[in-house]
PDB file of N, CA and C in Angstrom:
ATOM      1  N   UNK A   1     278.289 -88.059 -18.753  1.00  0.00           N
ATOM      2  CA  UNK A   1     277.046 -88.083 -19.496  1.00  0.00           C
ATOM      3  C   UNK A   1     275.928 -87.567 -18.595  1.00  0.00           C
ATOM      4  N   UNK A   2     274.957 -86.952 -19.344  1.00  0.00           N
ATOM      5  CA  UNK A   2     273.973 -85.779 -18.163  1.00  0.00           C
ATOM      6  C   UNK A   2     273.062 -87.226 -18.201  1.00  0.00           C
ATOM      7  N   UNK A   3     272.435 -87.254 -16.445  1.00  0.00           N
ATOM      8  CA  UNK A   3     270.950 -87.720 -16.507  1.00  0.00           C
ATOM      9  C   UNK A   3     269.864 -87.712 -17.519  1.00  0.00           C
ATOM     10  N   UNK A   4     268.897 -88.497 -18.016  1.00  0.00           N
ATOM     11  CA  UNK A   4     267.884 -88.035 -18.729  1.00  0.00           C
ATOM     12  C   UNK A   4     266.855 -87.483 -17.868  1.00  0.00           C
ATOM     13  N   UNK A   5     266.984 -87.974 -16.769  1.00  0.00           N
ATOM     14  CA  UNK A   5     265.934 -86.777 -16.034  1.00  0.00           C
ATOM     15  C   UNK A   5     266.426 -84.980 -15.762  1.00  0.00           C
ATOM     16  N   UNK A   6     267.678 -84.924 -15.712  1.00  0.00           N
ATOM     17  CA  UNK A   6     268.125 -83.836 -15.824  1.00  0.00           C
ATOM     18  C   UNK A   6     268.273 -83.225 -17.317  1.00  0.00           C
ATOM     19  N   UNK A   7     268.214 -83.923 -17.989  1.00  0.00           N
ATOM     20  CA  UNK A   7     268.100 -83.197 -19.427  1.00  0.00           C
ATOM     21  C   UNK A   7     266.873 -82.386 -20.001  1.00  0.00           C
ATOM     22  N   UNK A   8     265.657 -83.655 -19.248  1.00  0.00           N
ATOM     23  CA  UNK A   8     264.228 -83.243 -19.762  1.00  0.00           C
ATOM     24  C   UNK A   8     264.163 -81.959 -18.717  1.00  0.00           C
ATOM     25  N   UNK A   9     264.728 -81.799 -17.440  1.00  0.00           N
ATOM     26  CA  UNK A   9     264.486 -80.533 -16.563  1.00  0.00           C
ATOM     27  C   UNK A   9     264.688 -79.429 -17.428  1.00  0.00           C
ATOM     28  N   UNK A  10     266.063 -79.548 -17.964  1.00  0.00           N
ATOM     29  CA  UNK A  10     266.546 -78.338 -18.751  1.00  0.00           C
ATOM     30  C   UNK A  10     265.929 -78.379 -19.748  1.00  0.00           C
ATOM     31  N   UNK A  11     264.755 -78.937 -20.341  1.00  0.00           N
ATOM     32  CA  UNK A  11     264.011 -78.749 -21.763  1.00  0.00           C
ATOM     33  C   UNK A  11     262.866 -78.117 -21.302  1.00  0.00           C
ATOM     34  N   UNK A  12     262.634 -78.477 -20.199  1.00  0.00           N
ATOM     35  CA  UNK A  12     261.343 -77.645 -19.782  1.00  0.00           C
ATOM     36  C   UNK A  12     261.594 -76.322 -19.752  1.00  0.00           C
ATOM     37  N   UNK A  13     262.901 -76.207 -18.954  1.00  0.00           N
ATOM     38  CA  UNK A  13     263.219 -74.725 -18.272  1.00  0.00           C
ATOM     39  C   UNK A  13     263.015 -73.979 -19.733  1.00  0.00           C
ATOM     40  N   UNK A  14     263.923 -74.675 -20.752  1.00  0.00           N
ATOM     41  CA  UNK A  14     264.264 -73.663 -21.811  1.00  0.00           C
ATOM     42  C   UNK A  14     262.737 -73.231 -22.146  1.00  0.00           C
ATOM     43  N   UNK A  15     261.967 -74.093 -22.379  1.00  0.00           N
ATOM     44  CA  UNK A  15     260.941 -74.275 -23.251  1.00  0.00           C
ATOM     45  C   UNK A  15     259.770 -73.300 -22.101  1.00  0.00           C
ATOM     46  N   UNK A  16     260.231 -73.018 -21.044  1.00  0.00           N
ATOM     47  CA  UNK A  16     258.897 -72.272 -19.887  1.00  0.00           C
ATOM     48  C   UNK A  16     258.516 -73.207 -19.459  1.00  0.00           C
ATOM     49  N   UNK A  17     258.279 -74.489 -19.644  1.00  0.00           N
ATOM     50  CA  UNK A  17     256.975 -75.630 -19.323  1.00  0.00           C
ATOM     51  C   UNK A  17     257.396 -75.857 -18.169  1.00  0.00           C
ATOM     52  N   UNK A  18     256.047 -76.160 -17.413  1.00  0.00           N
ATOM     53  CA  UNK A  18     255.984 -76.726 -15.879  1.00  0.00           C
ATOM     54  C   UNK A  18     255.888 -78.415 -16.099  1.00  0.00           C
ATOM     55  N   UNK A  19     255.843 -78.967 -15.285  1.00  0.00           N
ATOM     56  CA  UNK A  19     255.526 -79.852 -15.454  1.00  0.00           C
ATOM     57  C   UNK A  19     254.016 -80.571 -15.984  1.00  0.00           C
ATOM     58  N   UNK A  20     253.215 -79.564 -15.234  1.00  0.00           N
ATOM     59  CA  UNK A  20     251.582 -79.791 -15.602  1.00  0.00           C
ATOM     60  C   UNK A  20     251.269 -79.930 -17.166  1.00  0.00           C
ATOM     61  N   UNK A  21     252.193 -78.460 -17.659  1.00  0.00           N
ATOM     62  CA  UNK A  21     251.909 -78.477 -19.090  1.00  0.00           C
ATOM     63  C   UNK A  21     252.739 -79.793 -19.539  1.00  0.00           C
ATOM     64  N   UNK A  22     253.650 -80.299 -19.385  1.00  0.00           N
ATOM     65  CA  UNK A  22     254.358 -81.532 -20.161  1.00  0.00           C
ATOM     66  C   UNK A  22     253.339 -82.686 -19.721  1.00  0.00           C
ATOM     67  N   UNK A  23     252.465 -83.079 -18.666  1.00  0.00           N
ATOM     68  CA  UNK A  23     251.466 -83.774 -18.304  1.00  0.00           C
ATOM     69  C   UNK A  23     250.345 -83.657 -19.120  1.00  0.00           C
ATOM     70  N   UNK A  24     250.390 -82.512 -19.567  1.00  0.00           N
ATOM     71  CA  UNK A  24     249.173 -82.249 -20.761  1.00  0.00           C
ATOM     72  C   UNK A  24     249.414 -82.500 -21.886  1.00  0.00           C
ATOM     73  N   UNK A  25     250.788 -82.072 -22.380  1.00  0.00           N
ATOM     74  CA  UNK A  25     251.039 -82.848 -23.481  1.00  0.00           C
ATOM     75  C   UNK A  25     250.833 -84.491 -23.730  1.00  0.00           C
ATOM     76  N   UNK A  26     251.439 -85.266 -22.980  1.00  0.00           N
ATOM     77  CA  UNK A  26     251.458 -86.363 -22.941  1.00  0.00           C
ATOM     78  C   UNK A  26     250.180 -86.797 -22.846  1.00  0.00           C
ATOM     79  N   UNK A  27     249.656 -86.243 -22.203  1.00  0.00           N
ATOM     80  CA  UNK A  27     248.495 -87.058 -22.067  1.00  0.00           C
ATOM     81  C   UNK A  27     247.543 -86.622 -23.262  1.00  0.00           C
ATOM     82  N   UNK A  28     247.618 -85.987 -24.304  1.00  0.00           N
ATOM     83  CA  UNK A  28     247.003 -85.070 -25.420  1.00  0.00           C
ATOM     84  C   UNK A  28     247.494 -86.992 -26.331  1.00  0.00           C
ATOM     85  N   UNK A  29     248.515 -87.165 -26.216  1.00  0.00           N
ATOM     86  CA  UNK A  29     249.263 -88.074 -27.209  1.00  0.00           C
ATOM     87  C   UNK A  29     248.503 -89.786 -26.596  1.00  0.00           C
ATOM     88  N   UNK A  30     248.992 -89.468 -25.385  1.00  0.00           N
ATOM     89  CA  UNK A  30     248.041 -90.889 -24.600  1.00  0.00           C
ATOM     90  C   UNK A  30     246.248 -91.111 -25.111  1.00  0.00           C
ATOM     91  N   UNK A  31     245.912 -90.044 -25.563  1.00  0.00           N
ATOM     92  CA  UNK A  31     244.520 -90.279 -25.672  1.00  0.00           C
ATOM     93  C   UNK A  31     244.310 -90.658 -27.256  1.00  0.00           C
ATOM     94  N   UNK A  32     245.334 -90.495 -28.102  1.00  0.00           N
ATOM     95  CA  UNK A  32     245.389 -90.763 -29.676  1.00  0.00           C
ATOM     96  C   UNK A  32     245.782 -92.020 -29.677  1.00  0.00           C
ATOM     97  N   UNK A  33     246.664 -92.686 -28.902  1.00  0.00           N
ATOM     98  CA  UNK A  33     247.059 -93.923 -28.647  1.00  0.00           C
ATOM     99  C   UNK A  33     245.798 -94.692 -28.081  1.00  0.00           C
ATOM    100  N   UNK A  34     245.042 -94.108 -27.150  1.00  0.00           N
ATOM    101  CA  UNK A  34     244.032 -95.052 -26.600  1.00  0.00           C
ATOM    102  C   UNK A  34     245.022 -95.356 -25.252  1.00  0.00           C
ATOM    103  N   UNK A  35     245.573 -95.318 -24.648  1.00  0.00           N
ATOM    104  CA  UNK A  35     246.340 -95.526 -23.561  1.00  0.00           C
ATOM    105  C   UNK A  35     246.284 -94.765 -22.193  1.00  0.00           C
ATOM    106  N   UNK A  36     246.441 -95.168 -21.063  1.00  0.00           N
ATOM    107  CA  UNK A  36     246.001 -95.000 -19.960  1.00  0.00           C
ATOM    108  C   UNK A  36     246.625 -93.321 -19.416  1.00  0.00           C
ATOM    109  N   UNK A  37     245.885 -92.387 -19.116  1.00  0.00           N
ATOM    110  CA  UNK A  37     246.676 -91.368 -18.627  1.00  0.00           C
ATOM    111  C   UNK A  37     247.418 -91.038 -17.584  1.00  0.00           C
ATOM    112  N   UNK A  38     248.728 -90.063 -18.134  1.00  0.00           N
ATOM    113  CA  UNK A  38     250.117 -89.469 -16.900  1.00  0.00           C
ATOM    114  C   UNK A  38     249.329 -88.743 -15.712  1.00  0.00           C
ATOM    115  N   UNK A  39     249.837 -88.372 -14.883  1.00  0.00           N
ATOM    116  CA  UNK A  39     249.730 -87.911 -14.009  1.00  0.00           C
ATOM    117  C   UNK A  39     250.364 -86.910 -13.804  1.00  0.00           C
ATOM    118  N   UNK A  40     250.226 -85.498 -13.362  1.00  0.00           N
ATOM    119  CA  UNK A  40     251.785 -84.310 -12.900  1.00  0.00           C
ATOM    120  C   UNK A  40     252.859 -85.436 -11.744  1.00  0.00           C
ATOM    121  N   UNK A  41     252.508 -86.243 -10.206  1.00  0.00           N
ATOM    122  CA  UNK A  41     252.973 -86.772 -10.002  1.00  0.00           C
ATOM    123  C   UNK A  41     254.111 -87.863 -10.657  1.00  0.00           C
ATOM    124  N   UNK A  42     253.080 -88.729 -11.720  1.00  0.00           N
ATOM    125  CA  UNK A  42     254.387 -89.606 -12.310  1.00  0.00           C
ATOM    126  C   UNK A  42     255.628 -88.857 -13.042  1.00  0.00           C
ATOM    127  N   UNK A  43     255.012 -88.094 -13.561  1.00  0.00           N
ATOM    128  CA  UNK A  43     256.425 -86.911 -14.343  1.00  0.00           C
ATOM    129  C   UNK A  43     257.343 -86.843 -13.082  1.00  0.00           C
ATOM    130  N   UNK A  44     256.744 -86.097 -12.095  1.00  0.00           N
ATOM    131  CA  UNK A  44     258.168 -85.689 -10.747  1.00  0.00           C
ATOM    132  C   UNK A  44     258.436 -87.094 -10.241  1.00  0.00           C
ATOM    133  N   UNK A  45     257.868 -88.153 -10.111  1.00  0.00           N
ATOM    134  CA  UNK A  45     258.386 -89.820 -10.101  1.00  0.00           C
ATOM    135  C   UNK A  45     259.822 -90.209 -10.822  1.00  0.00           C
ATOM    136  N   UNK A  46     259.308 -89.859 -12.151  1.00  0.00           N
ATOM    137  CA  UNK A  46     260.571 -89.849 -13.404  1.00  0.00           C
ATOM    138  C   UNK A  46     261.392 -89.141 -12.948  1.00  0.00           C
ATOM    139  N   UNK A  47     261.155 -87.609 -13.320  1.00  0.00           N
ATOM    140  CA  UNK A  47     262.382 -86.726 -12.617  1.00  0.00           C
ATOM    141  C   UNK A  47     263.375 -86.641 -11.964  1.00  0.00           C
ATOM    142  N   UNK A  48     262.519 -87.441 -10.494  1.00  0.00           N
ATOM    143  CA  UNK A  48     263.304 -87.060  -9.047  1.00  0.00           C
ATOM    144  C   UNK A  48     264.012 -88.793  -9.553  1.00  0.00           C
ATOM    145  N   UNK A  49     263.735 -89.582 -10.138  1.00  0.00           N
ATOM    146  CA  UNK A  49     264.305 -90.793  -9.919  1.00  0.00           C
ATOM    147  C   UNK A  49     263.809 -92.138  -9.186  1.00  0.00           C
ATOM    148  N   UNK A  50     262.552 -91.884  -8.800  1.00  0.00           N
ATOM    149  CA  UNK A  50     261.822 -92.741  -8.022  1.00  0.00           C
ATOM    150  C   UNK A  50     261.541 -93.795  -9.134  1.00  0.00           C
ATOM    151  N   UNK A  51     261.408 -93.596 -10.141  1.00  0.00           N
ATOM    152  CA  UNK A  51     260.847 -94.712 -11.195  1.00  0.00           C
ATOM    153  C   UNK A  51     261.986 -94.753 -11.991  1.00  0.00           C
ATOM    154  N   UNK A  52     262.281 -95.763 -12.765  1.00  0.00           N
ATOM    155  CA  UNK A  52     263.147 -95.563 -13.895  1.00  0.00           C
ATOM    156  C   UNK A  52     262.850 -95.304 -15.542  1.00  0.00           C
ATOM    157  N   UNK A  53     263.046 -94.515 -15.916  1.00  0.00           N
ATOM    158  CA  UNK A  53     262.962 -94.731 -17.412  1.00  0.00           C
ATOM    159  C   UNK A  53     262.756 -95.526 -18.070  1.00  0.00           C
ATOM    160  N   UNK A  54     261.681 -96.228 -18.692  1.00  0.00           N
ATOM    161  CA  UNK A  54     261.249 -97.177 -20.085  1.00  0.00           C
ATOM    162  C   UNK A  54     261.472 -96.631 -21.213  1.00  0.00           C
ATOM    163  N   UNK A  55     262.253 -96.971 -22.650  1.00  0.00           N
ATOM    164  CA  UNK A  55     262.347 -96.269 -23.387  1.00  0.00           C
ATOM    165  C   UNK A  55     260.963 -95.949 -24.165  1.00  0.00           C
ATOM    166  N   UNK A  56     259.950 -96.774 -23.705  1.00  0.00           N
ATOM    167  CA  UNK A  56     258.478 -96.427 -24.267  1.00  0.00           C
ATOM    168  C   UNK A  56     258.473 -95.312 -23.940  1.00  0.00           C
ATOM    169  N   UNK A  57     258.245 -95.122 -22.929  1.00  0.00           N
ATOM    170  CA  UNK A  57     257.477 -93.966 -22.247  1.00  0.00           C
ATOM    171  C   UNK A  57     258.291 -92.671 -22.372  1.00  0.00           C
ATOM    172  N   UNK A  58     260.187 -93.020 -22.675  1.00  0.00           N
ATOM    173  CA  UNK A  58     260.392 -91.792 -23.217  1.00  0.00           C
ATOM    174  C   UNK A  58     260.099 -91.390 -24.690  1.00  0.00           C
ATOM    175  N   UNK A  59     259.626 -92.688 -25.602  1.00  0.00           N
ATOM    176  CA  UNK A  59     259.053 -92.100 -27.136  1.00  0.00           C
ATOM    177  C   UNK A  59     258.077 -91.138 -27.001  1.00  0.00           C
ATOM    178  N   UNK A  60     257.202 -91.217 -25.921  1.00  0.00           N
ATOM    179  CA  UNK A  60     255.901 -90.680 -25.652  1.00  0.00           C
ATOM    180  C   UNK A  60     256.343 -89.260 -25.408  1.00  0.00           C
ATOM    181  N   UNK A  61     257.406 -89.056 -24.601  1.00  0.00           N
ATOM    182  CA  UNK A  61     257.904 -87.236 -23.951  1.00  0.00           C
ATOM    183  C   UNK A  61     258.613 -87.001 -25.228  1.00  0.00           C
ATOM    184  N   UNK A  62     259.278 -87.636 -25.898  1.00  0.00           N
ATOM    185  CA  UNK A  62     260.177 -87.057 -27.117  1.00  0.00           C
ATOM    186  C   UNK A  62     259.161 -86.420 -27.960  1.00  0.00           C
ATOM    187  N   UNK A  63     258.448 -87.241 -28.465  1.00  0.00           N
ATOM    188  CA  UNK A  63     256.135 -86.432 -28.905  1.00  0.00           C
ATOM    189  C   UNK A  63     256.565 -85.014 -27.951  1.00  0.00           C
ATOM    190  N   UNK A  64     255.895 -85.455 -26.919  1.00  0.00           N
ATOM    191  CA  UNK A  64     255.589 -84.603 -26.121  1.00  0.00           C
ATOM    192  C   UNK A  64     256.237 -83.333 -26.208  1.00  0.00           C
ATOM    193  N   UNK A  65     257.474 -83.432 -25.935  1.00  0.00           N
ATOM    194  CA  UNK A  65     258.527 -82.019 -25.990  1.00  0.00           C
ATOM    195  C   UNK A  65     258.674 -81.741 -27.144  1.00  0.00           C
ATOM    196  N   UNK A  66     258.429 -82.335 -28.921  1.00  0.00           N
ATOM    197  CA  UNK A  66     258.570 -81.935 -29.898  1.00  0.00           C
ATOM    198  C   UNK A  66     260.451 -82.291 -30.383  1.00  0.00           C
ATOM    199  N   UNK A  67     260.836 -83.342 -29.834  1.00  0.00           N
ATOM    200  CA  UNK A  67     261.956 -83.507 -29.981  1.00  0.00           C
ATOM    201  C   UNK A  67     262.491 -84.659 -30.960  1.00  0.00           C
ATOM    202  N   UNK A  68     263.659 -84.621 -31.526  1.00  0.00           N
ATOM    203  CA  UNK A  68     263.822 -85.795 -32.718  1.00  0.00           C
ATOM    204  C   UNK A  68     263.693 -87.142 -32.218  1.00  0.00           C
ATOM    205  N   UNK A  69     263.451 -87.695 -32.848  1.00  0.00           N
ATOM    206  CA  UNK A  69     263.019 -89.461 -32.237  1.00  0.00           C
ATOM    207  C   UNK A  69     264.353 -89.857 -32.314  1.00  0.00           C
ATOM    208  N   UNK A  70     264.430 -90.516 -30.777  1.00  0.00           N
ATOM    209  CA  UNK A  70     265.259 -90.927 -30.574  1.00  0.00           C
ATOM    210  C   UNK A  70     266.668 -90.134 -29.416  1.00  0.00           C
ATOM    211  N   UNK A  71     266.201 -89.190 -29.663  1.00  0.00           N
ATOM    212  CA  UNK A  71     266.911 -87.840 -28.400  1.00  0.00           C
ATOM    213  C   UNK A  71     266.797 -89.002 -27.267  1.00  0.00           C
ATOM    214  N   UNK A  72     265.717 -88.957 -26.552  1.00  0.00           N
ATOM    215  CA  UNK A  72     265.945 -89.490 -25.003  1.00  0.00           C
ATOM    216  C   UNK A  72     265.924 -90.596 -24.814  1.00  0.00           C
ATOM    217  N   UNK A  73     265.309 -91.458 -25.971  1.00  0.00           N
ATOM    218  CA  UNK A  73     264.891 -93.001 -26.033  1.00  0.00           C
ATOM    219  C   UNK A  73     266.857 -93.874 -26.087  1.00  0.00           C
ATOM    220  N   UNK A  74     267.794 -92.802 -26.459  1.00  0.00           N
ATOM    221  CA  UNK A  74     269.029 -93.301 -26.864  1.00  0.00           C
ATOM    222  C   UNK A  74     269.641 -93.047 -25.526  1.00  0.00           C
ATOM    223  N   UNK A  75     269.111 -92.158 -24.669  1.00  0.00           N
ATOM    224  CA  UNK A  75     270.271 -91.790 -23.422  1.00  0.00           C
ATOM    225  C   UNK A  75     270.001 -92.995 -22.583  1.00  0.00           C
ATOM    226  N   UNK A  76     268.915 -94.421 -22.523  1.00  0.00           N
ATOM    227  CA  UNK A  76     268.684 -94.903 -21.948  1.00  0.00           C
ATOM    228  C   UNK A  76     269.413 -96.276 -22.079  1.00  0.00           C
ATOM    229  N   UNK A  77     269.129 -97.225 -21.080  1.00  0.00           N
ATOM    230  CA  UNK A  77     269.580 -99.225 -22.001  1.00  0.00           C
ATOM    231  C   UNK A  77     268.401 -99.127 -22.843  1.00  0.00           C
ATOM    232  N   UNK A  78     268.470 -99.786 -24.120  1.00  0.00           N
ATOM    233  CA  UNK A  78     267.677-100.457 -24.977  1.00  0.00           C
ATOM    234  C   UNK A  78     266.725-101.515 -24.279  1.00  0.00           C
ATOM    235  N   UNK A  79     265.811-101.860 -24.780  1.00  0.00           N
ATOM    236  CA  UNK A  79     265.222-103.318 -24.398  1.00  0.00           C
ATOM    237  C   UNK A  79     265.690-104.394 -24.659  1.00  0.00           C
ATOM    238  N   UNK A  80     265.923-105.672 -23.514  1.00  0.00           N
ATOM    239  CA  UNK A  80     266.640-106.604 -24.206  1.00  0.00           C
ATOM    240  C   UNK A  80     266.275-107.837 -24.820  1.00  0.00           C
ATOM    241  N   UNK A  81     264.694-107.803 -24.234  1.00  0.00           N
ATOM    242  CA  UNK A  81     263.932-108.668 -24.617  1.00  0.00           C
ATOM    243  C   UNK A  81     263.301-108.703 -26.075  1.00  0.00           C
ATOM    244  N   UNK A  82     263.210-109.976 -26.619  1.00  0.00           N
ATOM    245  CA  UNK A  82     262.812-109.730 -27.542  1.00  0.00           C
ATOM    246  C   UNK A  82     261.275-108.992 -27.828  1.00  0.00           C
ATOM    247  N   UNK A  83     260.093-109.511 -26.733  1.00  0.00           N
ATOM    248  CA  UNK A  83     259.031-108.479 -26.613  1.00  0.00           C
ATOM    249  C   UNK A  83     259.368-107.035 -26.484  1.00  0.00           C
ATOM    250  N   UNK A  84     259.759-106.795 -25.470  1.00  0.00           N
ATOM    251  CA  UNK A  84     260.220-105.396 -25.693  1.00  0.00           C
ATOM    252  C   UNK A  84     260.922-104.583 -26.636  1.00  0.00           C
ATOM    253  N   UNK A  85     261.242-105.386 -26.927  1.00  0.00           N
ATOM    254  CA  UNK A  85     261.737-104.459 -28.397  1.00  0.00           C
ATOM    255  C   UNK A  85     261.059-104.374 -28.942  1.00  0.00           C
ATOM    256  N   UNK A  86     259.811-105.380 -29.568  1.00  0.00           N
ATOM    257  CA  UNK A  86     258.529-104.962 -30.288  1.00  0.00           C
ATOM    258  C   UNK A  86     257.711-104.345 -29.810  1.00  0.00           C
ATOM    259  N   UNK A  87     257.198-104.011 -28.686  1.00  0.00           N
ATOM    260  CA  UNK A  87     256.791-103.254 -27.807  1.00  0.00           C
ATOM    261  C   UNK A  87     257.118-101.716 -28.345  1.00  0.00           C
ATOM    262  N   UNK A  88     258.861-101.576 -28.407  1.00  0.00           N
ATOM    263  CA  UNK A  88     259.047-100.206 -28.275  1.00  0.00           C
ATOM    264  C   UNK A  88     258.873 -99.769 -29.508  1.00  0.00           C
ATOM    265  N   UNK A  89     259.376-101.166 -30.735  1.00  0.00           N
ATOM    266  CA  UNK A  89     258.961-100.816 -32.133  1.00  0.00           C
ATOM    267  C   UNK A  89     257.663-100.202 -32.464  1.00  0.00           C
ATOM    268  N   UNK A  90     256.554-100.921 -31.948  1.00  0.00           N
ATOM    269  CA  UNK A  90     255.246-100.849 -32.200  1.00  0.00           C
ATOM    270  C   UNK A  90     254.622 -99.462 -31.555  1.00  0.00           C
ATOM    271  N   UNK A  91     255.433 -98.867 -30.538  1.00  0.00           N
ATOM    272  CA  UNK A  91     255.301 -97.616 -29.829  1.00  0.00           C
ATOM    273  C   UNK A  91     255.720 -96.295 -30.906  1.00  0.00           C
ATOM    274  N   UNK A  92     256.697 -96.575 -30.997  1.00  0.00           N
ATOM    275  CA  UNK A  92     257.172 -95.633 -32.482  1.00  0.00           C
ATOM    276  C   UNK A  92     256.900 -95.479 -33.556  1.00  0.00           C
ATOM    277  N   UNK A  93     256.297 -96.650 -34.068  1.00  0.00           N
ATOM    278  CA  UNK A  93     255.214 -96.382 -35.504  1.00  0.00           C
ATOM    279  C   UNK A  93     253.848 -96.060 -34.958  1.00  0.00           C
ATOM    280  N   UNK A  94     253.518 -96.239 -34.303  1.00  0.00           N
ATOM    281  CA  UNK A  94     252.520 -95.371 -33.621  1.00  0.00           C
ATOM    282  C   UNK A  94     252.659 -94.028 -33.472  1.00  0.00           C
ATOM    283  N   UNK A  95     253.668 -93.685 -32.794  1.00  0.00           N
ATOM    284  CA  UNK A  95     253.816 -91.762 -32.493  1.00  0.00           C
ATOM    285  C   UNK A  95     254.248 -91.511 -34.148  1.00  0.00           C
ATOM    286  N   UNK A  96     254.888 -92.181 -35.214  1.00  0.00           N
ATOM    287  CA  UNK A  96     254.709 -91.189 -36.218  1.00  0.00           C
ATOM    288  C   UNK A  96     253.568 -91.290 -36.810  1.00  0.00           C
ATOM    289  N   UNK A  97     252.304 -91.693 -36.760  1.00  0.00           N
ATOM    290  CA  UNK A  97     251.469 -91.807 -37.498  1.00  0.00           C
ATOM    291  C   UNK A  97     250.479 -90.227 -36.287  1.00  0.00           C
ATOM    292  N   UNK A  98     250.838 -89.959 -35.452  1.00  0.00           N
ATOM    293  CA  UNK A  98     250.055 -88.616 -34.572  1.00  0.00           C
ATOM    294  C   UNK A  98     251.047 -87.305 -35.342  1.00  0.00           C
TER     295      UNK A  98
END
C-alpha cells in the first residue's frame, strides 16, 4: 500500500503544483472555515513524515487538490474517539458546504 504522503507527492507532480501553491490552496479553504493558517513548511512536515496525518486535515487537502472525499482521509486509521469522530464529521459537512 503507497504512503499518503507519497501519494499526495505524485498528485502534485501530476497536477504541476509546488508545494506553495497546495499551501495556497489550503489556506484559500482555511479562511472559509475561519481556521488558523498552513504554512509551505507544515506541508513538507506532512510529506517528509515529521508529523503524522489527522484525517481532518487530510479532508482539508482532499478540498484542496480537488479530489473525491474520502481519497486520502481512507488511506489513514480512522478516529477512535468518540470526539474525534465528530470532529472529523463536523469537518466534512463543513468542506461540502465551500
Amino acid at each position: 500500500m503507497i504512503n499518503v504522503g507519497t501519494y499526495i507527492t505524485m498528485i502534485l507532480e501530476k497536477k504541476k503544483w509546488t508545494k506553495t501553491k497546495l499551501c495556497e490552496e489550503i489556506n484559500k479553504i482555511e479562511a472559509k472555515l475561519g481556521e488558523s493558517r498552513t504554512h509551505t513548511q507544515d506541508i513538507s512536515n506532512y510529506l517528509m513524515g515529521r508529523w503524522a496525518f489527522r484525517p481532518k486535515i487530510l479532508a482539508k487537502w482532499e478540498k484542496a487538490l480537488d479530489l473525491k472525499e474520502g481519497t486520502l482521509v481512507n488511506m489513514v486509521m480512522p478516529p477512535i474517539t468518540k470526539e474525534g469522530k465528530e470532529e472529523l464529521k463536523k469537518t466534512i459537512e463543513r468542506l461540502r458546504k465551500i
